[in-house]
Protein backbone atom coordinates (compact mmCIF):
# COMPACT_ATOMS: atom_id res chain seq x y z
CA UNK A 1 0.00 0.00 0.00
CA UNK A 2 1.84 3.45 -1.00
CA UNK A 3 2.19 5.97 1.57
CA UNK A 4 -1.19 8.03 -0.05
CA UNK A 5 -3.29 5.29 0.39
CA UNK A 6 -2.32 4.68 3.95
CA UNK A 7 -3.10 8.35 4.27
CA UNK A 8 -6.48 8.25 2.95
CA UNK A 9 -8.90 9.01 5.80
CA UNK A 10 -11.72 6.48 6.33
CA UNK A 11 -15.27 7.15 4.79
CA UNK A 12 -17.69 9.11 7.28
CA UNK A 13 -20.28 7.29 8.82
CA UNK A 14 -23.98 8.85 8.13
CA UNK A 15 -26.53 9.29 10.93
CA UNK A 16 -28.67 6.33 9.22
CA UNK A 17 -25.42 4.39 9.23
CA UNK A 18 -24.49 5.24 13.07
CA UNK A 19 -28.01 3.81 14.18
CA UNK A 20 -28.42 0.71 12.41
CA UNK A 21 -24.66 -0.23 14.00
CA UNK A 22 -26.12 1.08 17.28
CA UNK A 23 -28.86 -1.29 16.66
CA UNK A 24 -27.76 -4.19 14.96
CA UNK A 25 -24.93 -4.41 17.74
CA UNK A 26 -27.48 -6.33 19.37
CA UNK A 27 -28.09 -8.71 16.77
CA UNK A 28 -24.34 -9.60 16.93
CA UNK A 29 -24.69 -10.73 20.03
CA UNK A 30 -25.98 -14.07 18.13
CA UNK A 31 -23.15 -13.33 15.17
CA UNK A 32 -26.30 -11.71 13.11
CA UNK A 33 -26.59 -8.24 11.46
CA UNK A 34 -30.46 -8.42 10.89
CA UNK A 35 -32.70 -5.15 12.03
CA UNK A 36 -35.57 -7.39 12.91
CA UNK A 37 -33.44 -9.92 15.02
CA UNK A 38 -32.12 -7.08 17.22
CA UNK A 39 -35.51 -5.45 17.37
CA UNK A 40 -36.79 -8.91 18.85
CA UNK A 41 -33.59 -8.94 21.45
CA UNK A 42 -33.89 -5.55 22.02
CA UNK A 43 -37.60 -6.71 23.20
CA UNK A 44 -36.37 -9.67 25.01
CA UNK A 45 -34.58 -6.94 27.32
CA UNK A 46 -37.35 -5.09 27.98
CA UNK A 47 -39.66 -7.77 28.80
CA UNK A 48 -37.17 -8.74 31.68
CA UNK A 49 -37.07 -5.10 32.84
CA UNK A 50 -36.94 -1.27 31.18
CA UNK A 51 -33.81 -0.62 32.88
CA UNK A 52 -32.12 -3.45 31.44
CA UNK A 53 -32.71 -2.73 27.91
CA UNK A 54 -31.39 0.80 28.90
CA UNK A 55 -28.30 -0.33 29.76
CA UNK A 56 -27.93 -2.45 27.45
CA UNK A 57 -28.32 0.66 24.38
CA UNK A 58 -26.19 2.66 26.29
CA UNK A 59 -23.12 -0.11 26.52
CA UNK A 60 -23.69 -0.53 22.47
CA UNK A 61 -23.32 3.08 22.11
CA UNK A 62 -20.07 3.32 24.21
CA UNK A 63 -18.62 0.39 22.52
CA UNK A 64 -19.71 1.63 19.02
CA UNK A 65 -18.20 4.94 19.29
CA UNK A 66 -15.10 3.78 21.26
CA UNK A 67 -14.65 1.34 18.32
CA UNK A 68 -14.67 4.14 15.76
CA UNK A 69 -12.69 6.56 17.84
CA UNK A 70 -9.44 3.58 17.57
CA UNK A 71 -10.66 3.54 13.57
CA UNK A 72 -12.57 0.61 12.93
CA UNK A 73 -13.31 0.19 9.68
CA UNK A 74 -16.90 1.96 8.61
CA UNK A 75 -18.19 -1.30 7.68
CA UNK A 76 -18.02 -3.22 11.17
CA UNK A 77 -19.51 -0.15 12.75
CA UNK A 78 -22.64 -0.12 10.48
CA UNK A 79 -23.14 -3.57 10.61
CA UNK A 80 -22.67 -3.93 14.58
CA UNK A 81 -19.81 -5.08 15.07
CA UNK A 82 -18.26 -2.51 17.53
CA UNK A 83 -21.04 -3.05 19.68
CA UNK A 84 -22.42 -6.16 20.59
CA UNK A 85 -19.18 -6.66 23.30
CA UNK A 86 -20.67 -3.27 25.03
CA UNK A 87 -24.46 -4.16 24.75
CA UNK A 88 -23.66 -7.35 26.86
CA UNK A 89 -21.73 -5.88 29.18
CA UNK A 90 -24.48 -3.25 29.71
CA UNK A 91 -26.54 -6.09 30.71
CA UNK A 92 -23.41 -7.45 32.85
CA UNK A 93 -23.95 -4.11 34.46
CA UNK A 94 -27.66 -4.74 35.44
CA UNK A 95 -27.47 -8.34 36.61
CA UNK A 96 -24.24 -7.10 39.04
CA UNK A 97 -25.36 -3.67 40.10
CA UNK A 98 -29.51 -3.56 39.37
CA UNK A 99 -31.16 -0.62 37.09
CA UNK A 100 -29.70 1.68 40.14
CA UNK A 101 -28.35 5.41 39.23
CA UNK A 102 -24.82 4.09 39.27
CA UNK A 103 -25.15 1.35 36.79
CA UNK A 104 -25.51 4.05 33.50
CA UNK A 105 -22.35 5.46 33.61
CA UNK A 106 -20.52 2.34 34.51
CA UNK A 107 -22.12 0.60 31.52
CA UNK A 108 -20.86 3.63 29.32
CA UNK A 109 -17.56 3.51 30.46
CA UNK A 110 -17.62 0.01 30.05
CA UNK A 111 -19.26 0.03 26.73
CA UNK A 112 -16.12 2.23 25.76
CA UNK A 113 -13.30 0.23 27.13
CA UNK A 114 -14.56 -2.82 25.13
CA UNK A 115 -13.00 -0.90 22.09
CA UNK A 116 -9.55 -0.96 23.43
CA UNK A 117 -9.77 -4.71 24.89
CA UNK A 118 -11.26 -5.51 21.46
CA UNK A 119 -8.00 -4.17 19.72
CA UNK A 120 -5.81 -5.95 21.97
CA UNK A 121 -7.58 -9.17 21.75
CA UNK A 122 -7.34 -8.86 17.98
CA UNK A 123 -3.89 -8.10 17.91
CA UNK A 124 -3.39 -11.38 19.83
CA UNK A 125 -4.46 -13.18 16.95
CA UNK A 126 -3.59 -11.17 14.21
CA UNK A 127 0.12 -10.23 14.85
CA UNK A 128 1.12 -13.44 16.67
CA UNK A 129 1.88 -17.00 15.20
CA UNK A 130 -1.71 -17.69 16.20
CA UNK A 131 -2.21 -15.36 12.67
CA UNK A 132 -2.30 -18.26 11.08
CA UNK A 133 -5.54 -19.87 12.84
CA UNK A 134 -7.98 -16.89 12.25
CA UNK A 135 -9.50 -16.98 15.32
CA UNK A 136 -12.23 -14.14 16.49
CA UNK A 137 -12.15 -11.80 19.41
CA UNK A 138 -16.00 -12.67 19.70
CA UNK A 139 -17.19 -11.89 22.94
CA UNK A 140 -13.98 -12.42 25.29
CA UNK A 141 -13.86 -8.26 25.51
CA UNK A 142 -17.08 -8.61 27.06
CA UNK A 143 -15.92 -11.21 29.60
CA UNK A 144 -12.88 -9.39 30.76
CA UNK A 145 -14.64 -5.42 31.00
CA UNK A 146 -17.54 -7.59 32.78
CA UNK A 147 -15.05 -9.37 35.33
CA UNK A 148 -13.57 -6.07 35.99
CA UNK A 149 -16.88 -4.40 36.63
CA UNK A 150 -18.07 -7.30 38.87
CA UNK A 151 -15.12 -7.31 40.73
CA UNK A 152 -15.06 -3.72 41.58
CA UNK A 153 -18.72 -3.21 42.26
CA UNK A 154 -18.87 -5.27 45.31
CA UNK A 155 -20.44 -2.67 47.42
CA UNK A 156 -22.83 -2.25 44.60
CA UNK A 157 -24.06 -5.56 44.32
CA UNK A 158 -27.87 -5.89 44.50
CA UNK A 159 -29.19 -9.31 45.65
CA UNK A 160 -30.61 -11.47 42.58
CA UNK A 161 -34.45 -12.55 42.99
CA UNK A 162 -34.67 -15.81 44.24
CA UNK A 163 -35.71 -19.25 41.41
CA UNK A 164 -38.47 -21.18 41.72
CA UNK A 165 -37.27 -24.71 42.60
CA UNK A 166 -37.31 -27.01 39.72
CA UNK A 167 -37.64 -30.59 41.12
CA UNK A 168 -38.77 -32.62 38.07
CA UNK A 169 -36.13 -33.39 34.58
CA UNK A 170 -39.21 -32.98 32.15
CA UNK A 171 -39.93 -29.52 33.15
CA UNK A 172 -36.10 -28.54 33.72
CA UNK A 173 -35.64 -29.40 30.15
CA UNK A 174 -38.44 -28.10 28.92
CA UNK A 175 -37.87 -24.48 30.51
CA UNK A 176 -34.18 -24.67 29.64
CA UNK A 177 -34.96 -24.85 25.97
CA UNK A 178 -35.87 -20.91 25.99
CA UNK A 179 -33.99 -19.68 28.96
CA UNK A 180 -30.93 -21.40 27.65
CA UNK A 181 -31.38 -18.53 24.47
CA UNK A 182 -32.22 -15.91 27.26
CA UNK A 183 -29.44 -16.70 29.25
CA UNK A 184 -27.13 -15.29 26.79
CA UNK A 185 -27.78 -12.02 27.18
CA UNK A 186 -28.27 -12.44 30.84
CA UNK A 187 -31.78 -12.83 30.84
CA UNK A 188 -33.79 -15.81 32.92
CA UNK A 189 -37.20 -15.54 31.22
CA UNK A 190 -38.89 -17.79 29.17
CA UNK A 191 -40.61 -15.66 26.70
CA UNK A 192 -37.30 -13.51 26.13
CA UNK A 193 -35.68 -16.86 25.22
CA UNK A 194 -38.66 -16.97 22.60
CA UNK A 195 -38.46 -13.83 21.17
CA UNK A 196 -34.64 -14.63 21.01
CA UNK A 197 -35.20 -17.39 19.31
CA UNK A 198 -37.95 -16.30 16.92
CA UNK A 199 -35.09 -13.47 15.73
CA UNK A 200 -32.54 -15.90 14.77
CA UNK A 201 -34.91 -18.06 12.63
CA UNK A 202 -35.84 -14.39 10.75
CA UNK A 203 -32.10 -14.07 10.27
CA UNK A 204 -31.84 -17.49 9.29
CA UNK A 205 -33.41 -20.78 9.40
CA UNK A 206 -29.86 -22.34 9.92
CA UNK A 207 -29.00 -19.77 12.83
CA UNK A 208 -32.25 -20.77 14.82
CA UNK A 209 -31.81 -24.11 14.09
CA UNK A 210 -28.23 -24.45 15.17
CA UNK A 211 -29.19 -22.04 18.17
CA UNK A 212 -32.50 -24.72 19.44
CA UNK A 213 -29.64 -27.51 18.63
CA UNK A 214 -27.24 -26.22 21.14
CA UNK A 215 -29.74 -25.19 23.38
CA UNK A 216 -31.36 -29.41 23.23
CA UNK A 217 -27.43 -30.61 23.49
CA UNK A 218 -26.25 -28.39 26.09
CA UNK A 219 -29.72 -29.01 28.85
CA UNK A 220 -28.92 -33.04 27.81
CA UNK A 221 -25.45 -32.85 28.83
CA UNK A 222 -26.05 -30.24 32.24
CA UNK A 223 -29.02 -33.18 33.38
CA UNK A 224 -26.57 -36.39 32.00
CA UNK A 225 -23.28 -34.82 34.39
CA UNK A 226 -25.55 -33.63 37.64
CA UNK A 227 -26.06 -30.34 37.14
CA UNK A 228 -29.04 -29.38 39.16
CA UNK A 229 -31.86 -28.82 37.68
CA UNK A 230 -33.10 -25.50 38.85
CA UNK A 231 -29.69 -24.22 37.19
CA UNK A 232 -30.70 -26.32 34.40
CA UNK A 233 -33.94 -24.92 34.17
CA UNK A 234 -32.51 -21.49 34.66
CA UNK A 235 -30.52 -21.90 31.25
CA UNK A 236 -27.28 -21.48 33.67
CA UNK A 237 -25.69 -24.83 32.33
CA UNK A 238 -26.49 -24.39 28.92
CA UNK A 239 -26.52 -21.35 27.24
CA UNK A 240 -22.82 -21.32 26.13
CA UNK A 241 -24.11 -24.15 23.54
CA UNK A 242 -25.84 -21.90 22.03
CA UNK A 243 -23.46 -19.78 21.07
CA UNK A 244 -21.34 -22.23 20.41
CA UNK A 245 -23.59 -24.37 18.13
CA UNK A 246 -24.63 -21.53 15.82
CA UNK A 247 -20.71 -20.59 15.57
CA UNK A 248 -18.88 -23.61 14.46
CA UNK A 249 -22.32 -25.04 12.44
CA UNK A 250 -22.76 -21.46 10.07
CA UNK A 251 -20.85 -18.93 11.51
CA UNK A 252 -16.89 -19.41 11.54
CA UNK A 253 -16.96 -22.57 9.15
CA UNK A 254 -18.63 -22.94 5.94
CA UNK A 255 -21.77 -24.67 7.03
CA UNK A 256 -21.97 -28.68 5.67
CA UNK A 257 -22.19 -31.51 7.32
CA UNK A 258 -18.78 -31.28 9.16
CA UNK A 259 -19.55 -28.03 10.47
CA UNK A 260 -22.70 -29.54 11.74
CA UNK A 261 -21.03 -32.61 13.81
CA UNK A 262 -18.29 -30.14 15.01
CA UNK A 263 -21.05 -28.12 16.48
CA UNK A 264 -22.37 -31.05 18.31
CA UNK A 265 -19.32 -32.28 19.92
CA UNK A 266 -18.44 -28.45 20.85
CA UNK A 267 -21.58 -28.06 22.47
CA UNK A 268 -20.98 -31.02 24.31
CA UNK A 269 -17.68 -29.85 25.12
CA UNK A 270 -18.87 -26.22 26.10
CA UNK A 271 -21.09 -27.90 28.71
CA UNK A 272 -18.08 -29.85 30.49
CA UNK A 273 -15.89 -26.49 30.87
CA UNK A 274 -18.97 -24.91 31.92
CA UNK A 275 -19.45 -27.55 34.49
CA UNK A 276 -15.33 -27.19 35.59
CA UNK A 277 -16.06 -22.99 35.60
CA UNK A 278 -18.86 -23.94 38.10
CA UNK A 279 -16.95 -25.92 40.17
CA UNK A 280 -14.28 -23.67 40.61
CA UNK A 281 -16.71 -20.61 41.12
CA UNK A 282 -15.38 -18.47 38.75
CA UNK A 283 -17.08 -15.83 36.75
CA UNK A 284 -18.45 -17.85 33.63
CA UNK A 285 -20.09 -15.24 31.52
CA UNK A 286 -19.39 -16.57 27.87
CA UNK A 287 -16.09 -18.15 28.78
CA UNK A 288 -16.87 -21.58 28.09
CA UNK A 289 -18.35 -20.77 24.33
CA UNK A 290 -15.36 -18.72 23.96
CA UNK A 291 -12.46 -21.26 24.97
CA UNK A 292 -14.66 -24.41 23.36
CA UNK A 293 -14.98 -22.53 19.88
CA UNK A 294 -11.33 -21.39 19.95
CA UNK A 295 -10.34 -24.37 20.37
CA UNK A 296 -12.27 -26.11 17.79
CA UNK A 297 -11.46 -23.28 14.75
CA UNK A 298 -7.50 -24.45 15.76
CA UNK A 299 -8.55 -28.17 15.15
CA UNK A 300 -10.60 -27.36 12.38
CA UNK A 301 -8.02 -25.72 10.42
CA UNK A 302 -6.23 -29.28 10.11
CA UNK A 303 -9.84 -30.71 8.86
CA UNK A 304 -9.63 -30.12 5.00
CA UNK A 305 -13.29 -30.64 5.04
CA UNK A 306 -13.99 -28.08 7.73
CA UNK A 307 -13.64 -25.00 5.86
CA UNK A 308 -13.85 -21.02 6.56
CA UNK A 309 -16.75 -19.46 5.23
């Protein structure tokens, strides 16, 4: 690239342009960039409560302008990609802290510092041998900014509502089918799993179907290993599959039939490291997904037959 080039100045971003990254930031929480999917989540939020959709808009924004103040390209910022990291850790914010006046700013400033611990994360992978693997910073900004805000919001912390005890496997399963979408975003509500759910069949039929896949696998493996089964129920043991499912079936590898097995035995994988992250009562957040999928795009790259999209 000659020196002009390098000097060009990136395209502006229009007002029309700004909002449907704003928005569609929420779509990429499920690796989508689909107006209707993140109206649906952006629904699914307020359903659970106002003041978590709030924060949730407001840790997009910071994230979406932070990501365009370090230059991301135009492109990623319209289609949300500089702010799905900061819309879940505005709703990180709200299951640590509550909808309390404290919790805005901290999900702005933590909307904004997923920028930064996006580049660095990227720059792991991208000017390291690990170059060579192609691996995603997905949502592992989110995890770390969340940790941090967790961690230092102790005298913050608002005591979570109390779960109905689940006592029989049929009904654990059952609920976990939805709550295992909700639980993505932080959400334990059966109808936000279905509105969820409902958005990633409009972006795709493959999407929802890989989503309900990893949602079945994951509650199977969380009953089959002990996992109680008001956590089950509560889509704590098995929303990581999700994730994972939908991005090793038709996200991150060219969706066929090998993409489709190495979803499976990720998923089943994701709910084993989410069992160990239990044990050891650490923060989960998306960590298992994240580690499980990694993992799996390194193995994959030896698979001739597993290819990048």
């Amino acid at each position: 690239m000659s020196s002009a080039a390098a000097a060009t100045p990136s395209p502006a971003i229009s007002g029309t342009g700004w909002l449907k990254g704003w928005c569609e930031g929420l779509s990429q929480i499920f690796f989508q960039s689909n107006i209707y999917t993140a109206l649906l989540i952006l629904v699914a939020f307020a359903v659970s409560d106002w003041r978590m959709a709030l924060l949730v808009l407001i840790g997009c924004a910071g994230n979406t302008v932070g990501g365009r103040l370090l230059k991301a390209d135009p492109a990623s910022v319209t289609t949300g990609m500089q702010g799905f990291c900061g819309a879940l850790v505005g709703a990180g914010t709200y299951s640590a802290i509550g909808g309390q006046w404290a919790a805005y700013p901290i999900a702005l400033v933590g909307g904004l510092l997923c920028a930064p611990v996006t580049w660095l994360v990227v720059a792991l992978f991208t000017k390291t041998p690990l170059k060579i693997y192609a691996l995603p910073s997905t949502t592992a900004p989110f995890c770390i900014v969340a940790t941090g805000i967790l961690l230092s919001t102790q005298a913050l912390r608002v005591s979570a509502a109390p779960s109905a005890t689940i006592d029989s496997e049929a009904l654990a399963f059952a609920r976990s089918l939805l709550t295992n979408v909700s639980e993505v975003v932080l959400i334990n509500n059966e109808w936000s799993g279905a509105l969820i759910l409902l958005g990633l069949f409009l972006a795709s039929w493959k999407v929802g179907l890989a989503g309900l896949l990893g949602s079945v696998v994951g509650s199977l493996c969380a009953l089959a290993m002990g996992e109680s089964l008001t956590e089950t129920a509560n889509g704590l043991a098995g929303y990581s599959g999700v994730l994972t499912a939908i991005a090793l079936a038709v996200v991150f590898l060219r969706s066929n039939s090998v993409s489709w097995v190495l979803a499976i035995i990720g998923t089943v994988v994701t709910a084993v490291v989410t069992v160990v992250m239990h044990r050891l009562d650490a923060p989960t957040y998306t960590w298992p997904y994240i580690l499980t999928t990694w993992v799996f795009l390194v193995i994959a790259y030896y698979i001739p037959a597993a290819k990048r999209p």
